[in-house]
PDB file of N, CA and C in Angstrom:
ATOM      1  N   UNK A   1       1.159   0.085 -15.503  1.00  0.00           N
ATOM      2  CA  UNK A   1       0.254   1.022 -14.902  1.00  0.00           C
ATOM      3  C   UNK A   1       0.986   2.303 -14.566  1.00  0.00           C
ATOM      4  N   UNK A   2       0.077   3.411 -14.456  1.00  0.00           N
ATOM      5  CA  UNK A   2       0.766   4.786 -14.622  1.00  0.00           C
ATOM      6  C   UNK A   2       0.446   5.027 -13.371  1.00  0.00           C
ATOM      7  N   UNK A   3       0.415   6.508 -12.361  1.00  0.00           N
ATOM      8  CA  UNK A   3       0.220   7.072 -11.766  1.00  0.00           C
ATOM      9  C   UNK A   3      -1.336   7.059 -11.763  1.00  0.00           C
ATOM     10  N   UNK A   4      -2.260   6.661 -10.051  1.00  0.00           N
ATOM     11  CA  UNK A   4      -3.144   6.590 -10.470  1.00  0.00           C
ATOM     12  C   UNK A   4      -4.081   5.775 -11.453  1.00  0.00           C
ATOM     13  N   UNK A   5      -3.357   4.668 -11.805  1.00  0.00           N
ATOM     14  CA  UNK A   5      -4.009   3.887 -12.613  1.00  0.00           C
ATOM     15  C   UNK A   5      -4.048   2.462 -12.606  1.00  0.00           C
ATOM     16  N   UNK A   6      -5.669   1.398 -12.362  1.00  0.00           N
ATOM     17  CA  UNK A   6      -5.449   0.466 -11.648  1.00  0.00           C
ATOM     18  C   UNK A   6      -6.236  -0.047 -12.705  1.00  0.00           C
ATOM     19  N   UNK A   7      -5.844  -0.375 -14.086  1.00  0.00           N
ATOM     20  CA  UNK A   7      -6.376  -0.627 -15.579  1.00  0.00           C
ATOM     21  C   UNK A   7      -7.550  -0.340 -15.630  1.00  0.00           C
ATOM     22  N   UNK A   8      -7.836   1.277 -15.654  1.00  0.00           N
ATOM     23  CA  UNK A   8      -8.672   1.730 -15.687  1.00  0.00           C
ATOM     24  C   UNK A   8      -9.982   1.870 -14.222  1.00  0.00           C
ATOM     25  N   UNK A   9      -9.629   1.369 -13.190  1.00  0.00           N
ATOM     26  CA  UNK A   9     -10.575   1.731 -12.121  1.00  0.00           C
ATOM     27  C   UNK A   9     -10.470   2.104 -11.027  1.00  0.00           C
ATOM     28  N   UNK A  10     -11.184   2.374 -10.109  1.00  0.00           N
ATOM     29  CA  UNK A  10     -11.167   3.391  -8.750  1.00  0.00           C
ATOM     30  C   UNK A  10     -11.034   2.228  -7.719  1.00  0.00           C
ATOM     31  N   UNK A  11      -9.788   2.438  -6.754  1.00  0.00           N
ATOM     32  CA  UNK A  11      -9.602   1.172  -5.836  1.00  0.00           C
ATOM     33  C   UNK A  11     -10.288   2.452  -4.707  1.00  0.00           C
ATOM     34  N   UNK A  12     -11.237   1.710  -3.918  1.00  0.00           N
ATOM     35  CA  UNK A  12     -12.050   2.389  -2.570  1.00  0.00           C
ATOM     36  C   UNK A  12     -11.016   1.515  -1.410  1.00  0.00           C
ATOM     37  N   UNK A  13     -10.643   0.547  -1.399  1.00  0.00           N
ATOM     38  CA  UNK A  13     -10.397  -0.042  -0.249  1.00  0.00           C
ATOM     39  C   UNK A  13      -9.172  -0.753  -0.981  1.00  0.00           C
ATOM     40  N   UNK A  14      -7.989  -0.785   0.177  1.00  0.00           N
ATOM     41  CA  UNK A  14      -6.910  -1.897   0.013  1.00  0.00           C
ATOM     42  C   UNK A  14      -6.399  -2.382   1.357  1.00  0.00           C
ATOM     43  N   UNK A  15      -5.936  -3.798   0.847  1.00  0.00           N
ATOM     44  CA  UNK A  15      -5.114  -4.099   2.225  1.00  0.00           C
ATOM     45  C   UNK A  15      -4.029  -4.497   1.771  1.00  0.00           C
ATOM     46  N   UNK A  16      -2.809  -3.536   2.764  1.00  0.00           N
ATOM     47  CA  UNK A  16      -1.417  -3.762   1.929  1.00  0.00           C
ATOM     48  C   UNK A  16      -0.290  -4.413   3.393  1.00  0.00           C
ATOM     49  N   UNK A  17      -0.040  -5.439   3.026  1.00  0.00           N
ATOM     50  CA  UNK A  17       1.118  -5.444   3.866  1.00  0.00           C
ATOM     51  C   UNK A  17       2.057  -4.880   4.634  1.00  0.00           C
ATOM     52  N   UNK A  18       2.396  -4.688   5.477  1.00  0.00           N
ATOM     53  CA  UNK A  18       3.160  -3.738   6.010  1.00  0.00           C
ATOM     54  C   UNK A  18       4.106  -4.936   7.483  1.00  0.00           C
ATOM     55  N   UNK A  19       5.101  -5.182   7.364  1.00  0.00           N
ATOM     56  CA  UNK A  19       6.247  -6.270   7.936  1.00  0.00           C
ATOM     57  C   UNK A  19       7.050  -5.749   8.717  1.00  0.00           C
ATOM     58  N   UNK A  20       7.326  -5.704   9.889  1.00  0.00           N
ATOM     59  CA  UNK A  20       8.420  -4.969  10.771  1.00  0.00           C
ATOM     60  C   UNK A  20       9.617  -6.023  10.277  1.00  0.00           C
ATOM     61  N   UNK A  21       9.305  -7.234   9.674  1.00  0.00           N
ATOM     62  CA  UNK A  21      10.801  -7.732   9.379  1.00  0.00           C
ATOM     63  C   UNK A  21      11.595  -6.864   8.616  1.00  0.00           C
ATOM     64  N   UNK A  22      11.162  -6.172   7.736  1.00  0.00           N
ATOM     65  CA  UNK A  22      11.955  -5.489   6.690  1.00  0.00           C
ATOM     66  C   UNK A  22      12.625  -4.189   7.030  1.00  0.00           C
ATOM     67  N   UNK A  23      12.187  -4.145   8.033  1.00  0.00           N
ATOM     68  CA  UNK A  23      13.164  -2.802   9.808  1.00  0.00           C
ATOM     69  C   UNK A  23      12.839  -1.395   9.084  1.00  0.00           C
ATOM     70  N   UNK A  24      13.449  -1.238   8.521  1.00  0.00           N
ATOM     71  CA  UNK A  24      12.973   0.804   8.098  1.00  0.00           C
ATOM     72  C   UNK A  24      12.694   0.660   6.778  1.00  0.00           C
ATOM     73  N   UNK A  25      12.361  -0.372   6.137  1.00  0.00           N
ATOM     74  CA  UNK A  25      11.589  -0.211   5.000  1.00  0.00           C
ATOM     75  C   UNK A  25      10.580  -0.907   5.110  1.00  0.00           C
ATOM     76  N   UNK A  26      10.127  -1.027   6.294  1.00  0.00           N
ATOM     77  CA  UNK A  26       8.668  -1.697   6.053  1.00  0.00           C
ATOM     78  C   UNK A  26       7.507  -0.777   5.434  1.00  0.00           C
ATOM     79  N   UNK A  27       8.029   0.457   5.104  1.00  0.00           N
ATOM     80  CA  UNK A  27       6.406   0.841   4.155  1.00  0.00           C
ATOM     81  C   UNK A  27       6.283   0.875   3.345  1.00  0.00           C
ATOM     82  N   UNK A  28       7.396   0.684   2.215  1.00  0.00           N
ATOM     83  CA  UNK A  28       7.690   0.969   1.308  1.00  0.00           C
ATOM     84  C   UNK A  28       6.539   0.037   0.040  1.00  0.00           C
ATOM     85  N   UNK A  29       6.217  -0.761   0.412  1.00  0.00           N
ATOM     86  CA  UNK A  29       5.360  -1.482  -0.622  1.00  0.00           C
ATOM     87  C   UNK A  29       4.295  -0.492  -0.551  1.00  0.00           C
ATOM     88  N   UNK A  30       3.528  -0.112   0.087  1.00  0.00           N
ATOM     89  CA  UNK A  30       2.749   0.530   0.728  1.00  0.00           C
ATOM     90  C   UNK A  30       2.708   1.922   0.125  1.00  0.00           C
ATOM     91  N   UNK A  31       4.159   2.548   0.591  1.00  0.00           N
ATOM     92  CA  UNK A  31       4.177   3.442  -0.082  1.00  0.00           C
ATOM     93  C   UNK A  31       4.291   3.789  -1.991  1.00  0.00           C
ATOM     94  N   UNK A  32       4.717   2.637  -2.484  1.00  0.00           N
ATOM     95  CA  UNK A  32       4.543   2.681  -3.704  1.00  0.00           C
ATOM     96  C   UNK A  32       3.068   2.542  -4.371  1.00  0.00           C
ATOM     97  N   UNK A  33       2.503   1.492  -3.576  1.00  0.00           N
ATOM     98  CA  UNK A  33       1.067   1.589  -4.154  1.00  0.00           C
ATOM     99  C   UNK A  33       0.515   2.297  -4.316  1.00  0.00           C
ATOM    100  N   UNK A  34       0.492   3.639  -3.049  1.00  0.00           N
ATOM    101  CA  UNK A  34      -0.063   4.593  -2.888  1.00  0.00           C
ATOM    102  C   UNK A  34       0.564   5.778  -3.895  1.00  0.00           C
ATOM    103  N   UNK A  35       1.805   5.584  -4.294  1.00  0.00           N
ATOM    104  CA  UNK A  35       1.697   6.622  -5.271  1.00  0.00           C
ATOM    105  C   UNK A  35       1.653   6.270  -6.683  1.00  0.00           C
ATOM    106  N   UNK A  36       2.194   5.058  -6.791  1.00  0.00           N
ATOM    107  CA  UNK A  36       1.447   4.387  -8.059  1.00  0.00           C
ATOM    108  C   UNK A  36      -0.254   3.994  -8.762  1.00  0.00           C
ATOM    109  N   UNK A  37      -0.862   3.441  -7.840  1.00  0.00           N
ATOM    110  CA  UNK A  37      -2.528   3.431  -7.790  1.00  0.00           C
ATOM    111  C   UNK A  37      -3.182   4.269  -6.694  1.00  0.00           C
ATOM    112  N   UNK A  38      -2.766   3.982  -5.441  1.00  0.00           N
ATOM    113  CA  UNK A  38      -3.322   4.706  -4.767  1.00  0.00           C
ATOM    114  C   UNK A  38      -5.066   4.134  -4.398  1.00  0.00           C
ATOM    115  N   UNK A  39      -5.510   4.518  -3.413  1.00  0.00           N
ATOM    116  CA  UNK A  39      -6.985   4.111  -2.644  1.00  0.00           C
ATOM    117  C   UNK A  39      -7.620   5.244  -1.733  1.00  0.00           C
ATOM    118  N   UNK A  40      -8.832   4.741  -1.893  1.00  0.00           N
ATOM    119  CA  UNK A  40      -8.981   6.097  -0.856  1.00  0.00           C
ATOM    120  C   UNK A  40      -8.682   5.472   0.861  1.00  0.00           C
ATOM    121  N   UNK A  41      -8.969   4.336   1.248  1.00  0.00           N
ATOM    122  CA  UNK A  41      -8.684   3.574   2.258  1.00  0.00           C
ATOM    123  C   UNK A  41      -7.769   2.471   2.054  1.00  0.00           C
ATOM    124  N   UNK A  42      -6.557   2.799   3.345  1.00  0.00           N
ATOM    125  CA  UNK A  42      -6.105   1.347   2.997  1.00  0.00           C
ATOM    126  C   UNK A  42      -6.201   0.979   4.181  1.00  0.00           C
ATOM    127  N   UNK A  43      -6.190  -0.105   4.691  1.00  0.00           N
ATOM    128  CA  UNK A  43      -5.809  -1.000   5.689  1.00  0.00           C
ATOM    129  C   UNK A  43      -4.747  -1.852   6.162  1.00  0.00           C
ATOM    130  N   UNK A  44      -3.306  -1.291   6.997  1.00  0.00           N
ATOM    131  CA  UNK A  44      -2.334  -2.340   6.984  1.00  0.00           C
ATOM    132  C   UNK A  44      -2.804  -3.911   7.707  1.00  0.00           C
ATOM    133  N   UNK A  45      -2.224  -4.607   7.464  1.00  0.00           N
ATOM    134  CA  UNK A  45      -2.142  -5.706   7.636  1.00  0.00           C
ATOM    135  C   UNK A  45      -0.302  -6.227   8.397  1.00  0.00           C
ATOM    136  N   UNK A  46      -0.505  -7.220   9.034  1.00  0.00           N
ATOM    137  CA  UNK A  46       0.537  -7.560   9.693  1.00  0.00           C
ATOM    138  C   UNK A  46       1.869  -6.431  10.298  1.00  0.00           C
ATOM    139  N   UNK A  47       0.487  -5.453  10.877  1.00  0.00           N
ATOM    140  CA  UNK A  47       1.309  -4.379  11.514  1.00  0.00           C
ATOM    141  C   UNK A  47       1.650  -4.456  13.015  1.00  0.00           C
ATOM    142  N   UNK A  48       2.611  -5.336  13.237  1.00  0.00           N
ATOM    143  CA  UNK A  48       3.101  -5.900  14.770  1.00  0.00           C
ATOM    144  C   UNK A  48       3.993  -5.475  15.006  1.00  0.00           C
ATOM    145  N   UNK A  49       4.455  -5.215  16.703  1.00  0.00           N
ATOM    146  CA  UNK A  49       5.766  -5.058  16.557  1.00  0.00           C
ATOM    147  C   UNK A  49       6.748  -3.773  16.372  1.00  0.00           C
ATOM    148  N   UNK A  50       6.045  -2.846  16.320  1.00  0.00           N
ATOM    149  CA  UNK A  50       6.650  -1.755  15.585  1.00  0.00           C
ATOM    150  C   UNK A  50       6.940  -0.857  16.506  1.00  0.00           C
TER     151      UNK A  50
END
């Protein structure tokens, strides 16, 4: 998948993980999605702790 591209369709909503275990890279999944596919909403999930 390219930039923007989620085999061909429009993601409206995601829920992406986001882990304080992983200490200063916890956004990073997050942040790749978003510049790889990307959503118009996301929603973290397991955002504790921080």
């Amino acid at each position: 998948m390219g930039a923007g591209q989620a085999g061909g369709r429009h993601i409206d909503v995601a829920f992406m993980l986001i882990d304080p275990r992983q200490e200063k890279d916890f956004y990073l999944g997050m942040d790749d999605f978003m510049r790889m596919v990307g959503a118009d909403v996301v929603f973290p999930m397991h955002f504790w702790g921080i």
